[in-house]
PDB file of N, CA and C in Angstrom:
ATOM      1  N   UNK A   1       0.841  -1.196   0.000  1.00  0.00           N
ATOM      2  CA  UNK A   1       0.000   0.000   0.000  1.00  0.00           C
ATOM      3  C   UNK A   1       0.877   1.247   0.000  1.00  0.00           C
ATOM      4  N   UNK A   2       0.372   2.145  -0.703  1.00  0.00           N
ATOM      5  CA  UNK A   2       1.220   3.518  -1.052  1.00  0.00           C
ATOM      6  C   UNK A   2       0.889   4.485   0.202  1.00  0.00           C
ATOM      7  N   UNK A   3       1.617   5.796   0.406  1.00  0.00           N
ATOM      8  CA  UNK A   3       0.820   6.583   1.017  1.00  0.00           C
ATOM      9  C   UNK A   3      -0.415   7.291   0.095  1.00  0.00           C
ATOM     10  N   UNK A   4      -1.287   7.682   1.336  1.00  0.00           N
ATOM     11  CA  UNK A   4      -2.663   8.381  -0.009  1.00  0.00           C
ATOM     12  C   UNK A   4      -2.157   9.456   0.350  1.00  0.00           C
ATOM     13  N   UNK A   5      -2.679  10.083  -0.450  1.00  0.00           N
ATOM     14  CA  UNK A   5      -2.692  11.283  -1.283  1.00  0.00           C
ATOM     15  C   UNK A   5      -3.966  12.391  -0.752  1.00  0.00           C
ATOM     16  N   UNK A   6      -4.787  11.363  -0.590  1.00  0.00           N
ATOM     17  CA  UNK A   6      -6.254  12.237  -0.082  1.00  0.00           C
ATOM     18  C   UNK A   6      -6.792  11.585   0.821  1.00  0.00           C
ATOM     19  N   UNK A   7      -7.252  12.272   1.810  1.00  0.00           N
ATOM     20  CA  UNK A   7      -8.556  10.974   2.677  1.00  0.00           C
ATOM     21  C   UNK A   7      -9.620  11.267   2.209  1.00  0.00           C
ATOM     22  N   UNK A   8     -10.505   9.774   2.639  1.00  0.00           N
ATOM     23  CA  UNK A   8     -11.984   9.513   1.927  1.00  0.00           C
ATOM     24  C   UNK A   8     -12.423  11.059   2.205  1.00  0.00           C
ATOM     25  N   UNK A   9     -12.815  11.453   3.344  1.00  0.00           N
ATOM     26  CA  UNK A   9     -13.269  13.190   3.316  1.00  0.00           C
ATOM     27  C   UNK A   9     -13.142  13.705   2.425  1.00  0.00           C
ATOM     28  N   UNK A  10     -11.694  14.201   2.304  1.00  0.00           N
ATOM     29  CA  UNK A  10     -11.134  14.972   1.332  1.00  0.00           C
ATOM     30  C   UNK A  10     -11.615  14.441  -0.298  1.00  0.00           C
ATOM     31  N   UNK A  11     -12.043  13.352  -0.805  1.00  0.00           N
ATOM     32  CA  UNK A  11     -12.507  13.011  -2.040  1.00  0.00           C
ATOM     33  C   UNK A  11     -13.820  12.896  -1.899  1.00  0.00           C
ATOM     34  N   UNK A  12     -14.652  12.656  -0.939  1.00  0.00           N
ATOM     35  CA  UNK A  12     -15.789  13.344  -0.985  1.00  0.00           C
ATOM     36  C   UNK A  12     -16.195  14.574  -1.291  1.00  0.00           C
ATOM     37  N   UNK A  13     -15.449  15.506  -0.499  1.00  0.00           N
ATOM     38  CA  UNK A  13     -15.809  16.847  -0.931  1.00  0.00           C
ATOM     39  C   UNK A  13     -15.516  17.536  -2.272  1.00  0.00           C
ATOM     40  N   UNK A  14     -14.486  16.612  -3.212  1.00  0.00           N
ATOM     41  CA  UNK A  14     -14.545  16.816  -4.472  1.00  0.00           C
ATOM     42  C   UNK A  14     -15.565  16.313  -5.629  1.00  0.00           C
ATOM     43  N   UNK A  15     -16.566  15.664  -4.704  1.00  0.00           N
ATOM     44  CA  UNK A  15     -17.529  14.809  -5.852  1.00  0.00           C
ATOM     45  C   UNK A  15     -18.482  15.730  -6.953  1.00  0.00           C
ATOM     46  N   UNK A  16     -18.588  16.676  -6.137  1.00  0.00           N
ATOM     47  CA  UNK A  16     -19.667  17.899  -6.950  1.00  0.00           C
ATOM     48  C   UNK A  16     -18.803  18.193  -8.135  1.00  0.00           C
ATOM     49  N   UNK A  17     -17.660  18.118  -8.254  1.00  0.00           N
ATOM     50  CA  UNK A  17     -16.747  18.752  -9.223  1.00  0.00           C
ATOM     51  C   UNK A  17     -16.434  17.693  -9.793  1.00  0.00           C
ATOM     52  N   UNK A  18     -16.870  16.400  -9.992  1.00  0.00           N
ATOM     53  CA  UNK A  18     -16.404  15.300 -11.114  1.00  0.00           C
ATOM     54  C   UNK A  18     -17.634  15.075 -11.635  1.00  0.00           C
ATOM     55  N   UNK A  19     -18.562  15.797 -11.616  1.00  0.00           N
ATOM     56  CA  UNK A  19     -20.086  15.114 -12.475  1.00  0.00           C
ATOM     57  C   UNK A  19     -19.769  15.189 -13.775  1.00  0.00           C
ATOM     58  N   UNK A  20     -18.907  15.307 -14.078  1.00  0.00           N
ATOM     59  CA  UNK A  20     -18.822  15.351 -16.035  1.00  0.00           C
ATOM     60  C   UNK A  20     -17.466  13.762 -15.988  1.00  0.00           C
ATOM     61  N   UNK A  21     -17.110  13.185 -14.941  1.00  0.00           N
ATOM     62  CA  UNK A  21     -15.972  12.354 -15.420  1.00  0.00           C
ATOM     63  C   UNK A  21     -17.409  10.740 -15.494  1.00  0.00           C
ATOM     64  N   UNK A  22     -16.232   9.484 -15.642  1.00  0.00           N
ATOM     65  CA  UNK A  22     -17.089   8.450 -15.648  1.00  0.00           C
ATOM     66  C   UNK A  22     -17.430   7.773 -14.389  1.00  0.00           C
ATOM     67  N   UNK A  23     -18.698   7.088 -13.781  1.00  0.00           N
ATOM     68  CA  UNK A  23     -18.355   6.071 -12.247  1.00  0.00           C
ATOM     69  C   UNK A  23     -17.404   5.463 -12.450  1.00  0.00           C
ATOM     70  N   UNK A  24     -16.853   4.809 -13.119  1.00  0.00           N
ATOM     71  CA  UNK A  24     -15.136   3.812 -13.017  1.00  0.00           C
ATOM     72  C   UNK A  24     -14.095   5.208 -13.280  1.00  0.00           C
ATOM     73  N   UNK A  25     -14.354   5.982 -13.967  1.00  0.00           N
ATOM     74  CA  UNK A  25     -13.450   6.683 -13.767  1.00  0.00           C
ATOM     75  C   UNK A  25     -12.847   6.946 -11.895  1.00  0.00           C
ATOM     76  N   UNK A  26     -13.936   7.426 -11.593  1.00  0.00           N
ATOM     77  CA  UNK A  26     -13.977   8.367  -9.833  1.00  0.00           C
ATOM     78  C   UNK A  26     -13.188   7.249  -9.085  1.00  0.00           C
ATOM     79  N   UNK A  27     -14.288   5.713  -9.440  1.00  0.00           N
ATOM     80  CA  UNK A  27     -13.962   5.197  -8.471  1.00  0.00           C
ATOM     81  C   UNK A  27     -12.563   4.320  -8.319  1.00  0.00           C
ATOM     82  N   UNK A  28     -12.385   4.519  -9.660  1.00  0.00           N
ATOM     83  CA  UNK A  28     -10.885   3.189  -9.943  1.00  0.00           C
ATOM     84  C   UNK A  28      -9.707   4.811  -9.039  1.00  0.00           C
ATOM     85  N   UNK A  29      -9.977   5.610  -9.391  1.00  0.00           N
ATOM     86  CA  UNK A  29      -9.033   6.714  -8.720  1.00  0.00           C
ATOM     87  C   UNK A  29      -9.081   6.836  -7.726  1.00  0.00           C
ATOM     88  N   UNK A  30     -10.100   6.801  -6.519  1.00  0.00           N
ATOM     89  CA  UNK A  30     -10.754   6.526  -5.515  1.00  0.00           C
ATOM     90  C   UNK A  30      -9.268   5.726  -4.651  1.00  0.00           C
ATOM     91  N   UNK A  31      -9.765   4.678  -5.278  1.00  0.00           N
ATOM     92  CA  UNK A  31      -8.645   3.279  -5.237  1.00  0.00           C
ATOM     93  C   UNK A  31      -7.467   3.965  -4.728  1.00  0.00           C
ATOM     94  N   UNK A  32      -6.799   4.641  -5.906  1.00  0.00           N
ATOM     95  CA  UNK A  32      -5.834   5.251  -5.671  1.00  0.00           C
ATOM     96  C   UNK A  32      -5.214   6.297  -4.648  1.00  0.00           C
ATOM     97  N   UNK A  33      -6.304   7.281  -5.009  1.00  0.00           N
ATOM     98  CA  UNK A  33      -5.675   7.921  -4.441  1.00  0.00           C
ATOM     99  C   UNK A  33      -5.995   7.887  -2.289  1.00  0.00           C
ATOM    100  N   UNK A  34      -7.341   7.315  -2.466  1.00  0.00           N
ATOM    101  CA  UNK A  34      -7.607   7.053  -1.045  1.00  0.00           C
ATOM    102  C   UNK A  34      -7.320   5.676  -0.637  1.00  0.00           C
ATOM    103  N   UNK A  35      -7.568   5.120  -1.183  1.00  0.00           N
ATOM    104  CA  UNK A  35      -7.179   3.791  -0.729  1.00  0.00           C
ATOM    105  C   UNK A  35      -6.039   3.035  -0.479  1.00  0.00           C
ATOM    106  N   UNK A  36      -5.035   3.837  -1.530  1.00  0.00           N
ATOM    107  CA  UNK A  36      -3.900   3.667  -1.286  1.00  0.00           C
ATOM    108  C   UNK A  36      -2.805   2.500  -2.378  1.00  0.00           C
ATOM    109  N   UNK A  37      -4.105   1.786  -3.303  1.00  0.00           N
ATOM    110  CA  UNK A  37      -3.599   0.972  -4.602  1.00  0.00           C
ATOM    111  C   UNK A  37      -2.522   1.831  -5.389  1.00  0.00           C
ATOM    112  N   UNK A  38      -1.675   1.131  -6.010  1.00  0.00           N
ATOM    113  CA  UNK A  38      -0.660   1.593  -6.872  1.00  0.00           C
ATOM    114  C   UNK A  38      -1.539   1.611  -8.390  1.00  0.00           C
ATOM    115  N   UNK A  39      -0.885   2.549  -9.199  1.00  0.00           N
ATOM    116  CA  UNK A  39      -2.064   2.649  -9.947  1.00  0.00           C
ATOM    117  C   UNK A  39      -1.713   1.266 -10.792  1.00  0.00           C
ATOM    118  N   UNK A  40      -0.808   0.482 -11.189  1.00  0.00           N
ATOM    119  CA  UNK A  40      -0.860  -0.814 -11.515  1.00  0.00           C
ATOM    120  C   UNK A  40      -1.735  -1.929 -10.754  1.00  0.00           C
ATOM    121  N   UNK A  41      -1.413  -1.873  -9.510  1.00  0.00           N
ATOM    122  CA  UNK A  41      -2.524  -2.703  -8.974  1.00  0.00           C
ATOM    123  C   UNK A  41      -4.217  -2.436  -8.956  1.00  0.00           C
ATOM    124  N   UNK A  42      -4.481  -1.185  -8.968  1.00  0.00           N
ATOM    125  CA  UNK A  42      -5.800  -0.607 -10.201  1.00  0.00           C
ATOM    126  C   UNK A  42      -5.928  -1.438 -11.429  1.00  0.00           C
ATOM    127  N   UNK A  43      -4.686  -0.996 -12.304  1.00  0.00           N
ATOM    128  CA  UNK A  43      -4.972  -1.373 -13.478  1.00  0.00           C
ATOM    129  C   UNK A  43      -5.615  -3.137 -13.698  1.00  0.00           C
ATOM    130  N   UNK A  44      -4.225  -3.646 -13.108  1.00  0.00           N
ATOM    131  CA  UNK A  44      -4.672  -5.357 -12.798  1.00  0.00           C
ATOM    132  C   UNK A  44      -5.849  -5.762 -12.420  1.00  0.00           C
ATOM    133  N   UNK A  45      -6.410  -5.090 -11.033  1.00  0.00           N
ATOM    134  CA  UNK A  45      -8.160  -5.179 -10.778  1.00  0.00           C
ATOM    135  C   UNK A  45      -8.913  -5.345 -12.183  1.00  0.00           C
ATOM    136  N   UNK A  46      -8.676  -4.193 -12.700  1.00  0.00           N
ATOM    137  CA  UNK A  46      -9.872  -3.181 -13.802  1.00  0.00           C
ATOM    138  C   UNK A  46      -9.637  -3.915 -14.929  1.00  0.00           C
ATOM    139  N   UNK A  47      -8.759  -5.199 -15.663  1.00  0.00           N
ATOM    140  CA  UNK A  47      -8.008  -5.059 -16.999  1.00  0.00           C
ATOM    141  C   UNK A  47      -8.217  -3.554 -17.259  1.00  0.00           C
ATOM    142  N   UNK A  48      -6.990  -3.122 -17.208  1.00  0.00           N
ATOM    143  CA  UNK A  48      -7.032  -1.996 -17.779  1.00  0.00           C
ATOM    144  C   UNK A  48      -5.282  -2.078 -17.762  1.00  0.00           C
ATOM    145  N   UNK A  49      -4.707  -0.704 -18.705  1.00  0.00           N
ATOM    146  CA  UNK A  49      -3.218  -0.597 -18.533  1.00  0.00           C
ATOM    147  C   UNK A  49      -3.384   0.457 -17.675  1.00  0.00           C
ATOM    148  N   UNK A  50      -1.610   0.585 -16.829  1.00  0.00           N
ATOM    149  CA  UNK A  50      -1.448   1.200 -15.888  1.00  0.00           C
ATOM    150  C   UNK A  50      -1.191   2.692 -16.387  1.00  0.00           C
ATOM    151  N   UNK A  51      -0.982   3.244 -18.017  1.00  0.00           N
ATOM    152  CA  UNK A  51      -1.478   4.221 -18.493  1.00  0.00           C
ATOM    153  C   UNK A  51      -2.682   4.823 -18.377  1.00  0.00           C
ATOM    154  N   UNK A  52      -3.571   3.787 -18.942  1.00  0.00           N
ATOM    155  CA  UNK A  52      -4.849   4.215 -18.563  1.00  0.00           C
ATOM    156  C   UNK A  52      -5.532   4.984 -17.210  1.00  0.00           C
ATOM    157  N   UNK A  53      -5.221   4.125 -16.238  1.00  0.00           N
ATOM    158  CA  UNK A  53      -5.169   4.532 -14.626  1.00  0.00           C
ATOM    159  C   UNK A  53      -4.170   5.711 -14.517  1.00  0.00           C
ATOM    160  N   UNK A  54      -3.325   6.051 -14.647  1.00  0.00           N
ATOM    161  CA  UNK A  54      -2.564   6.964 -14.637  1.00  0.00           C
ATOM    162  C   UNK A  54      -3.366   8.321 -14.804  1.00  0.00           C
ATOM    163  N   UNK A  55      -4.579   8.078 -16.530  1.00  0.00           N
ATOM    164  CA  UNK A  55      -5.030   9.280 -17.057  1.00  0.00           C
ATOM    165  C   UNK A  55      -5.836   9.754 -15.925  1.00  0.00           C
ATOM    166  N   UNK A  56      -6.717   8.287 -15.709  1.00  0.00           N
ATOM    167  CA  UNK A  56      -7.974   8.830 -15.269  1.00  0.00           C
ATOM    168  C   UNK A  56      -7.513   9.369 -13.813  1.00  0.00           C
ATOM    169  N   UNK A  57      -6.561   8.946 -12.860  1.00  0.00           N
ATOM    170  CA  UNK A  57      -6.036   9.873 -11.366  1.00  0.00           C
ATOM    171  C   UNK A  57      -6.152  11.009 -12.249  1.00  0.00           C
ATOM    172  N   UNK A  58      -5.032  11.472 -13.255  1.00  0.00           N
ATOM    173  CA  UNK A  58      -4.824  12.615 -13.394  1.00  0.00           C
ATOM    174  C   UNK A  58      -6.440  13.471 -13.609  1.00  0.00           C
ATOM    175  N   UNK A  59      -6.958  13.149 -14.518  1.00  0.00           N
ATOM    176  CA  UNK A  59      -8.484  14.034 -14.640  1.00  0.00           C
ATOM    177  C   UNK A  59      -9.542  14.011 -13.181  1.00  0.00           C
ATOM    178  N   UNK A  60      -9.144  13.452 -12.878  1.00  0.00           N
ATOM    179  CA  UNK A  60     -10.099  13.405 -11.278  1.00  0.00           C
ATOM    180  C   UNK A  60      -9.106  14.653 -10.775  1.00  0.00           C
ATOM    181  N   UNK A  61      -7.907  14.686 -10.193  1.00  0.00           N
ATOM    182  CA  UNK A  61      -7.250  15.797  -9.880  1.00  0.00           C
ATOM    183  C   UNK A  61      -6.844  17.095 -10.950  1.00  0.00           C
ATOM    184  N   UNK A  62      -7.466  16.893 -12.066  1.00  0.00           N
ATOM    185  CA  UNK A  62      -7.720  18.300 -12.841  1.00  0.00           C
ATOM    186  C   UNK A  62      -8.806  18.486 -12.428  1.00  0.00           C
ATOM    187  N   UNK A  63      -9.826  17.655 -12.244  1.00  0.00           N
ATOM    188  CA  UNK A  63     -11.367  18.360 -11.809  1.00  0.00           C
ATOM    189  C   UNK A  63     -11.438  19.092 -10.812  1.00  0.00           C
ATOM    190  N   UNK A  64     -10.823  18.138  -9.676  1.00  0.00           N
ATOM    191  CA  UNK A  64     -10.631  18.868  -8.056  1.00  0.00           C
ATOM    192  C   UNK A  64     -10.443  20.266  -8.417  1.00  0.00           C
ATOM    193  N   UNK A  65      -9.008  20.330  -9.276  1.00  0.00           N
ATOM    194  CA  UNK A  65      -8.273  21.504  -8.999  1.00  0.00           C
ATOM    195  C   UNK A  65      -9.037  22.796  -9.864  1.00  0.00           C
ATOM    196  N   UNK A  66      -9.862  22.205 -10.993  1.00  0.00           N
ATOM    197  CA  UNK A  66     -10.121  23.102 -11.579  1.00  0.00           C
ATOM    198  C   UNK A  66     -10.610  24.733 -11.066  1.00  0.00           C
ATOM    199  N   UNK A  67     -11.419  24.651  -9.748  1.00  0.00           N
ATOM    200  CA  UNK A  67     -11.533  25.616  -9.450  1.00  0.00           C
ATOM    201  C   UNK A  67     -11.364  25.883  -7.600  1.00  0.00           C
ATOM    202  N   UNK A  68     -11.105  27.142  -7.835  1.00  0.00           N
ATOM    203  CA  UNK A  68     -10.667  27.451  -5.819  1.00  0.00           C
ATOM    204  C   UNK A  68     -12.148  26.555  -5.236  1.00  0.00           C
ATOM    205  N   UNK A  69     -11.413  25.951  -3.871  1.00  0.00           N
ATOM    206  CA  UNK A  69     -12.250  25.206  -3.173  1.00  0.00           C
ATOM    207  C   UNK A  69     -13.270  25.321  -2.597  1.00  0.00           C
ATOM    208  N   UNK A  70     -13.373  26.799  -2.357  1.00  0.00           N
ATOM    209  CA  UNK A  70     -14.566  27.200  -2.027  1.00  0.00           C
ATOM    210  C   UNK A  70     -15.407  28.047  -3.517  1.00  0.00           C
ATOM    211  N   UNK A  71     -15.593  27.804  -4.489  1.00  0.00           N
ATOM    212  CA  UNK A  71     -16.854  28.220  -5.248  1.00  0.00           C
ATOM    213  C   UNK A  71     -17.763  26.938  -5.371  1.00  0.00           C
ATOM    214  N   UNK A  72     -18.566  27.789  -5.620  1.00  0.00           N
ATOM    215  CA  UNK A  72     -19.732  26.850  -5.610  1.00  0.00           C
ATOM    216  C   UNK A  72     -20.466  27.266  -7.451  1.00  0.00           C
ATOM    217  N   UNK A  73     -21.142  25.952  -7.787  1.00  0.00           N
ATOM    218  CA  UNK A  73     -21.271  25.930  -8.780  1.00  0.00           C
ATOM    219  C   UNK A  73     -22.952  26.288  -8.951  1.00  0.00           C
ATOM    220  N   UNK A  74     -23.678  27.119  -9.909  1.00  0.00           N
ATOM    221  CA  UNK A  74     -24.705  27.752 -10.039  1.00  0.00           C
ATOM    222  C   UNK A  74     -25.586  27.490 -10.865  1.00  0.00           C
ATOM    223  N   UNK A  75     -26.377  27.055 -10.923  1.00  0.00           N
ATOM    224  CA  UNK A  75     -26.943  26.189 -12.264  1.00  0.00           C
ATOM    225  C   UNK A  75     -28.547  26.653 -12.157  1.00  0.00           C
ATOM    226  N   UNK A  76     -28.895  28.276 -12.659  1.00  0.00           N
ATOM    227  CA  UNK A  76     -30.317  28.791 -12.666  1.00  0.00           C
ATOM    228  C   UNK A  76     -30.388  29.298 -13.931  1.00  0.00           C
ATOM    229  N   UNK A  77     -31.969  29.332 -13.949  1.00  0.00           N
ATOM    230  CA  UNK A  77     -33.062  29.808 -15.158  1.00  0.00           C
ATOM    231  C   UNK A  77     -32.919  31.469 -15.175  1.00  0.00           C
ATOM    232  N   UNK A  78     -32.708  32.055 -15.862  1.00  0.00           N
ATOM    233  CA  UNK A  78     -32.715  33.276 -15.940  1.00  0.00           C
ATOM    234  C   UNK A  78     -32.974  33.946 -17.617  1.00  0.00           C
ATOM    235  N   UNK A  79     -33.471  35.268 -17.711  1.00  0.00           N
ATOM    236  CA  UNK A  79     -33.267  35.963 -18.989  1.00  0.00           C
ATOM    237  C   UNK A  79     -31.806  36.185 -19.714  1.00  0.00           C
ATOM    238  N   UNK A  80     -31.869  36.067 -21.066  1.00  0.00           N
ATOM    239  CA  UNK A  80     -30.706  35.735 -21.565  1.00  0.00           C
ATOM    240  C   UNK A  80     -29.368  37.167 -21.295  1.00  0.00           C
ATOM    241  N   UNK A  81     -30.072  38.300 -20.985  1.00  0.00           N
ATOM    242  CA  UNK A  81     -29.086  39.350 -21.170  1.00  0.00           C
ATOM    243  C   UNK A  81     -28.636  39.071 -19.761  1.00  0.00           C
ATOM    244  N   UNK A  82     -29.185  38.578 -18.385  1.00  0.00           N
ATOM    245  CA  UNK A  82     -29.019  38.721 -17.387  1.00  0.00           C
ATOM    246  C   UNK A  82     -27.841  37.072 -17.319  1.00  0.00           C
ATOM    247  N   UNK A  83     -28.429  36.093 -18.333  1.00  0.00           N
ATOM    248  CA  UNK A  83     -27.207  34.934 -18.203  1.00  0.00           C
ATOM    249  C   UNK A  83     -26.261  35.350 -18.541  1.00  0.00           C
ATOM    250  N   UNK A  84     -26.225  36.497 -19.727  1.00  0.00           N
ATOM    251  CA  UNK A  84     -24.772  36.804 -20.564  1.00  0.00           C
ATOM    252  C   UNK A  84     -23.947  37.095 -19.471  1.00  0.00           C
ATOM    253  N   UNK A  85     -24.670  38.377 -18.688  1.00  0.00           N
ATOM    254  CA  UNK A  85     -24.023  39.378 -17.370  1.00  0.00           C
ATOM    255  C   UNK A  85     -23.300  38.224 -16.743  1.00  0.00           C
ATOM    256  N   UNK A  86     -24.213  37.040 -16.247  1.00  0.00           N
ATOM    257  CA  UNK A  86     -23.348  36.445 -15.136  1.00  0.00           C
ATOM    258  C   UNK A  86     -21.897  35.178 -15.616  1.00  0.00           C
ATOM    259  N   UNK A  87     -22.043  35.172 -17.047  1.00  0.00           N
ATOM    260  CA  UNK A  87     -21.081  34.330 -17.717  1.00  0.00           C
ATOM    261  C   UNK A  87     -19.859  35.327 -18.131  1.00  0.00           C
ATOM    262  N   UNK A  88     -20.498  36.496 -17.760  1.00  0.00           N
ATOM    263  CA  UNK A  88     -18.895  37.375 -17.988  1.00  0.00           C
ATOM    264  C   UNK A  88     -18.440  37.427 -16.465  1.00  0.00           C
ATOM    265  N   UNK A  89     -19.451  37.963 -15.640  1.00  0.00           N
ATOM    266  CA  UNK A  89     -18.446  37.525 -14.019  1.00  0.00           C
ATOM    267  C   UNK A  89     -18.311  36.662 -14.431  1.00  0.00           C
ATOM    268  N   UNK A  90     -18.384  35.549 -14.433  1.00  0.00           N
ATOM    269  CA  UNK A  90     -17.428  34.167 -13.807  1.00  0.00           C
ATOM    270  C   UNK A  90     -16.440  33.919 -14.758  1.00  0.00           C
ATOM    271  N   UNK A  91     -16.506  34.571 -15.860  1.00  0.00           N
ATOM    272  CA  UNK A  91     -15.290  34.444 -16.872  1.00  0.00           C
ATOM    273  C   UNK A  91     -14.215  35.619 -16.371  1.00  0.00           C
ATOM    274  N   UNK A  92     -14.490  36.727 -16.024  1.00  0.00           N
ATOM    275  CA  UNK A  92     -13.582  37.614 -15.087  1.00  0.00           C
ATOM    276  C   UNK A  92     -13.091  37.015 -13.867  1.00  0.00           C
ATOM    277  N   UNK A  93     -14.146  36.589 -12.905  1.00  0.00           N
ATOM    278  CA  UNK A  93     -13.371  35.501 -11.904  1.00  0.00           C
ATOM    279  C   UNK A  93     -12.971  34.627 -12.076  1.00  0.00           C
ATOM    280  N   UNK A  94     -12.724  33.835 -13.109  1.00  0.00           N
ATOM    281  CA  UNK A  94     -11.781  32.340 -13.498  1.00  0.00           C
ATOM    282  C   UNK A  94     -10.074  33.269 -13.985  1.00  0.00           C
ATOM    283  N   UNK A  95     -10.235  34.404 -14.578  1.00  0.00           N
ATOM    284  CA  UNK A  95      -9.275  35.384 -15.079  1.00  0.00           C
ATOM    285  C   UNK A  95      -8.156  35.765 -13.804  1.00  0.00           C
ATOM    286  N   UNK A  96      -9.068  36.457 -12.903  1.00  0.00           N
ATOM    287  CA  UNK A  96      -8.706  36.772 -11.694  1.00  0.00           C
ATOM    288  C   UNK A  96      -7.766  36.255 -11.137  1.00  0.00           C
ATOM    289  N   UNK A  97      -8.554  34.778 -10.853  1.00  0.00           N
ATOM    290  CA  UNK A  97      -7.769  33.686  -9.736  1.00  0.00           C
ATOM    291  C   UNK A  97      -6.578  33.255 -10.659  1.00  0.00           C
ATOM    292  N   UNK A  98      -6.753  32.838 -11.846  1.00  0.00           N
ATOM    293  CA  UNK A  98      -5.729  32.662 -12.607  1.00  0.00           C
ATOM    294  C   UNK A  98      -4.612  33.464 -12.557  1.00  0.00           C
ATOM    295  N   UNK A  99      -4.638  34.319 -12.892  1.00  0.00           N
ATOM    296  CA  UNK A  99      -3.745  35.483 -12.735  1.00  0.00           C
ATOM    297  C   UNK A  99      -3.079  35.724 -11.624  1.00  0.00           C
ATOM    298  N   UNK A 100      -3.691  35.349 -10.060  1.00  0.00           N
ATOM    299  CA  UNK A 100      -3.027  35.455  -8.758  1.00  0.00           C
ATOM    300  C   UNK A 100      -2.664  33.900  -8.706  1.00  0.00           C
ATOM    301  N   UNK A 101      -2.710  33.506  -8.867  1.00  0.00           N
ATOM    302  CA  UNK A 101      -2.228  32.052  -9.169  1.00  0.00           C
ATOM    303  C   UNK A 101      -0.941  32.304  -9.994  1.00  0.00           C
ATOM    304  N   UNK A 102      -0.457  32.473 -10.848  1.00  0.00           N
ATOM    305  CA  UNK A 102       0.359  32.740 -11.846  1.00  0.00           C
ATOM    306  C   UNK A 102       1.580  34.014 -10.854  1.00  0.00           C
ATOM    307  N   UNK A 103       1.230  34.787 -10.481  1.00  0.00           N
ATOM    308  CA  UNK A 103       2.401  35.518  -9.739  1.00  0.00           C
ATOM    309  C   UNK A 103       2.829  35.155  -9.291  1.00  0.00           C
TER     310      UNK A 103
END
């Protein structure tokens, strides 16, 4: 067993932010990164290659990271000039953080 990387907590609270990956995706990474499997011994479970497992850790931890830990994601009905308004904030705040990130 490896050291993890994350505790179960800690990959819970990233679940809201993987709804676009696959269930074997989450969970074969799961494996990994909480559980503590090498990503070969993943792979061996899953037939799968240990490339493969490799990708999918990595896109589970692009998802996490994709955005600061505390936003929350917004998903309402609104008039279209008033959606435009709020798709330029959040395109200014993805800019933002980026940018202080980057210094």
């Amino acid at each position: 067993m490896q050291k993890v990387p994350m505790t179960a907590a800690e990959f819970e609270s990233i679940q809201p932010r993987l709804g676009r990956l696959t269930v074997d995706t989450v969970q074969i990474a799961r494996r990994v990164l909480v559980d503590g499997k090498s990503q070969a011994e993943a792979a061996e479970e899953n037939g799968l290659s240990r490339q493969r497992v490799s990708q999918m850790v990595q896109r589970v931890m692009a998802a996490a990271s994709e955005f600061p830990p505390d936003w929350e994601r917004v998903d309402e009905w609104m008039p279209p000039d008033l959606a435009k308004h709020v798709r330029a904030l959040a395109a200014e705040a993805r800019t933002t953080t980026q940018e202080k990130n980057h210094a």
